[in-house]
Protein backbone atom coordinates (compact mmCIF):
# COMPACT_ATOMS: atom_id res chain seq x y z
CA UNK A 1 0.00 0.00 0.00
CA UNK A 2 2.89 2.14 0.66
CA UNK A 3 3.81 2.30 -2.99
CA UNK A 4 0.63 2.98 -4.44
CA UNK A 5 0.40 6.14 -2.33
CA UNK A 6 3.59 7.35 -2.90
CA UNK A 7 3.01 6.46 -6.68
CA UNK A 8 -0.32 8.76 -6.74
CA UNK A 9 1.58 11.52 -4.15
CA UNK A 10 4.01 11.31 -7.64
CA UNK A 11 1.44 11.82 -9.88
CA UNK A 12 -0.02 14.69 -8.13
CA UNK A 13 3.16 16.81 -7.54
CA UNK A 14 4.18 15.81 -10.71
CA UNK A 15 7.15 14.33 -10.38
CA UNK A 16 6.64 12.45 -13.61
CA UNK A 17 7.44 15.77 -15.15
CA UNK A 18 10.73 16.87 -13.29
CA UNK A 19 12.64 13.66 -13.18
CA UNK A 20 15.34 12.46 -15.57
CA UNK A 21 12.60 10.92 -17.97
CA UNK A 22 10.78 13.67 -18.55
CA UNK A 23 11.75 14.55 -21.69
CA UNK A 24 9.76 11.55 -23.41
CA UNK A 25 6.64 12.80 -21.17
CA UNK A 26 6.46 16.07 -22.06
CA UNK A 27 6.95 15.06 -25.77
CA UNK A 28 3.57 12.35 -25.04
CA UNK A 29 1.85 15.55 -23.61
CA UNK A 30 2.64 17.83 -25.90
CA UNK A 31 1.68 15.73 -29.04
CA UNK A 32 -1.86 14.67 -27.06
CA UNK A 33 -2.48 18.45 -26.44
CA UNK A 34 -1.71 18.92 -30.03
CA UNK A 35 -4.45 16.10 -31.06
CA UNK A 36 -6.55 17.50 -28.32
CA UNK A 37 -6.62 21.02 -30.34
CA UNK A 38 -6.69 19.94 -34.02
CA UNK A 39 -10.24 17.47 -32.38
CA UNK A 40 -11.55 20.62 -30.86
CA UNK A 41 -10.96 22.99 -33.74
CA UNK A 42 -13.21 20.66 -36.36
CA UNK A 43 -15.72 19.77 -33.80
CA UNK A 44 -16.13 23.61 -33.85
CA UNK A 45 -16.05 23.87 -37.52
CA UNK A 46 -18.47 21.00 -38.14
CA UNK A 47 -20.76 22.56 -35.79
CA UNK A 48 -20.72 26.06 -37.95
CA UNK A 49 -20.70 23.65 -41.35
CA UNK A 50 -24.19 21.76 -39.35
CA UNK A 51 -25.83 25.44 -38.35
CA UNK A 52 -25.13 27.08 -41.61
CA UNK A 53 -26.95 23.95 -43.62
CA UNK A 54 -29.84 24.46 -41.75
CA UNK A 55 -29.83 28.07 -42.13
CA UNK A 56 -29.54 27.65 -45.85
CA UNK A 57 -32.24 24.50 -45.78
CA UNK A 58 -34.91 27.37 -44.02
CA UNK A 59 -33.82 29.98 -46.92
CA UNK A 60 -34.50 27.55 -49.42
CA UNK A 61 -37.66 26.34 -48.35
CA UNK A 62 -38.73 30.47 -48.02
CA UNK A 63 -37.46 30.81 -51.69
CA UNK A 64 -39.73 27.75 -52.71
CA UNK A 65 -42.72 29.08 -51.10
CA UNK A 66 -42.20 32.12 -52.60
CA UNK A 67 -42.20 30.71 -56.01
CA UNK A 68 -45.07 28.43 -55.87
CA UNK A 69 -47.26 31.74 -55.03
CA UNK A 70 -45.43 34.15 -57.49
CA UNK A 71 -46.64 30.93 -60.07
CA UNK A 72 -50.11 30.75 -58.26
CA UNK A 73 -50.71 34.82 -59.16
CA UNK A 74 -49.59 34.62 -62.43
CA UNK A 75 -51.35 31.69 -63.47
CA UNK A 76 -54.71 33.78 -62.23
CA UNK A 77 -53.31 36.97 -64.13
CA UNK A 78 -53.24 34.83 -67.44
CA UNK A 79 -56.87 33.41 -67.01
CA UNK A 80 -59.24 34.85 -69.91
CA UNK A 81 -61.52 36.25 -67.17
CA UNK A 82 -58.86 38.23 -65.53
CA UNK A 83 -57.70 39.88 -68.56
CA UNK A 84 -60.79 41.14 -70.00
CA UNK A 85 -61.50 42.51 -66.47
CA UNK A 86 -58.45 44.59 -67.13
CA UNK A 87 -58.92 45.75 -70.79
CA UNK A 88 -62.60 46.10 -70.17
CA UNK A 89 -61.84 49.73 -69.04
CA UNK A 90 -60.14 50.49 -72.23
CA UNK A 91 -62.77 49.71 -74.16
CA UNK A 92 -61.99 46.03 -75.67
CA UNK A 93 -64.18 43.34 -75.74
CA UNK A 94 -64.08 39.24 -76.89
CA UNK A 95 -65.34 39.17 -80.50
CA UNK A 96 -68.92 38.25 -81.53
CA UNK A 97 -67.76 36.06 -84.83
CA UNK A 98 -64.87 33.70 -84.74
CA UNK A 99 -61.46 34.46 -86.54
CA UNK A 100 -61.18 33.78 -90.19
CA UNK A 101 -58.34 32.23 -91.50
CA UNK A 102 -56.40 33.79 -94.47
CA UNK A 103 -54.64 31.56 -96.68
CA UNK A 104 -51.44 32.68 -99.28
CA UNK A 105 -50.85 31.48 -102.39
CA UNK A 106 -47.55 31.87 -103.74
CA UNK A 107 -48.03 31.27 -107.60
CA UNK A 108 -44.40 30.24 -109.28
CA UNK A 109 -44.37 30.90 -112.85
């Protein structure tokens, strides 16, 4: 028992760091702290990458929305009964007799 106390007492003061070994510790640490970062640094950025999809994904959907009922008013602006309640005003009206058709003859001689 007397060990594993004055192993952890070790530990704690960090004795593991001062001794004659330490060099191959602090070169452990250092490269873990260095993992450590680079793990931290894209959890970050895949967070950002995650809250800008979904911020795009809403936009999209708006612009969608938007375009189904810009294409649901003009699609009643281009009805027959909409446009003559527009030109009515200006004095045109649907004709009484149906159109005539006009053929050409192109004689080659």
């Amino acid at each position: 028992m007397n060990k594993v106390k004055k192993n952890v007492y070790g530990i704690l003061r960090g004795s593991f760091l001062t001794d004659e070994s330490a060099f191959k510790n602090w070169r452990i640490i250092i490269f873990i702290v260095g993992l450590l970062l680079i793990m931290i640094s894209s959890a970050h950025r895949a967070d950002e990458k995650v809250v800008k999809i979904a911020t795009l994904n809403k936009k999209k959907r708006e612009l969608h929305a938007e375009f189904v009922d810009t294409g649901t008013i003009l699609t009643r602006m281009k009805m027959e009964s909409s446009i003559r309640k527009k030109v009515k005003p200006t004095g045109l009206e649907t004709a009484k007799t149906p159109p005539q058709k006009i053929k050409v003859t192109i004689n080659k001689e």
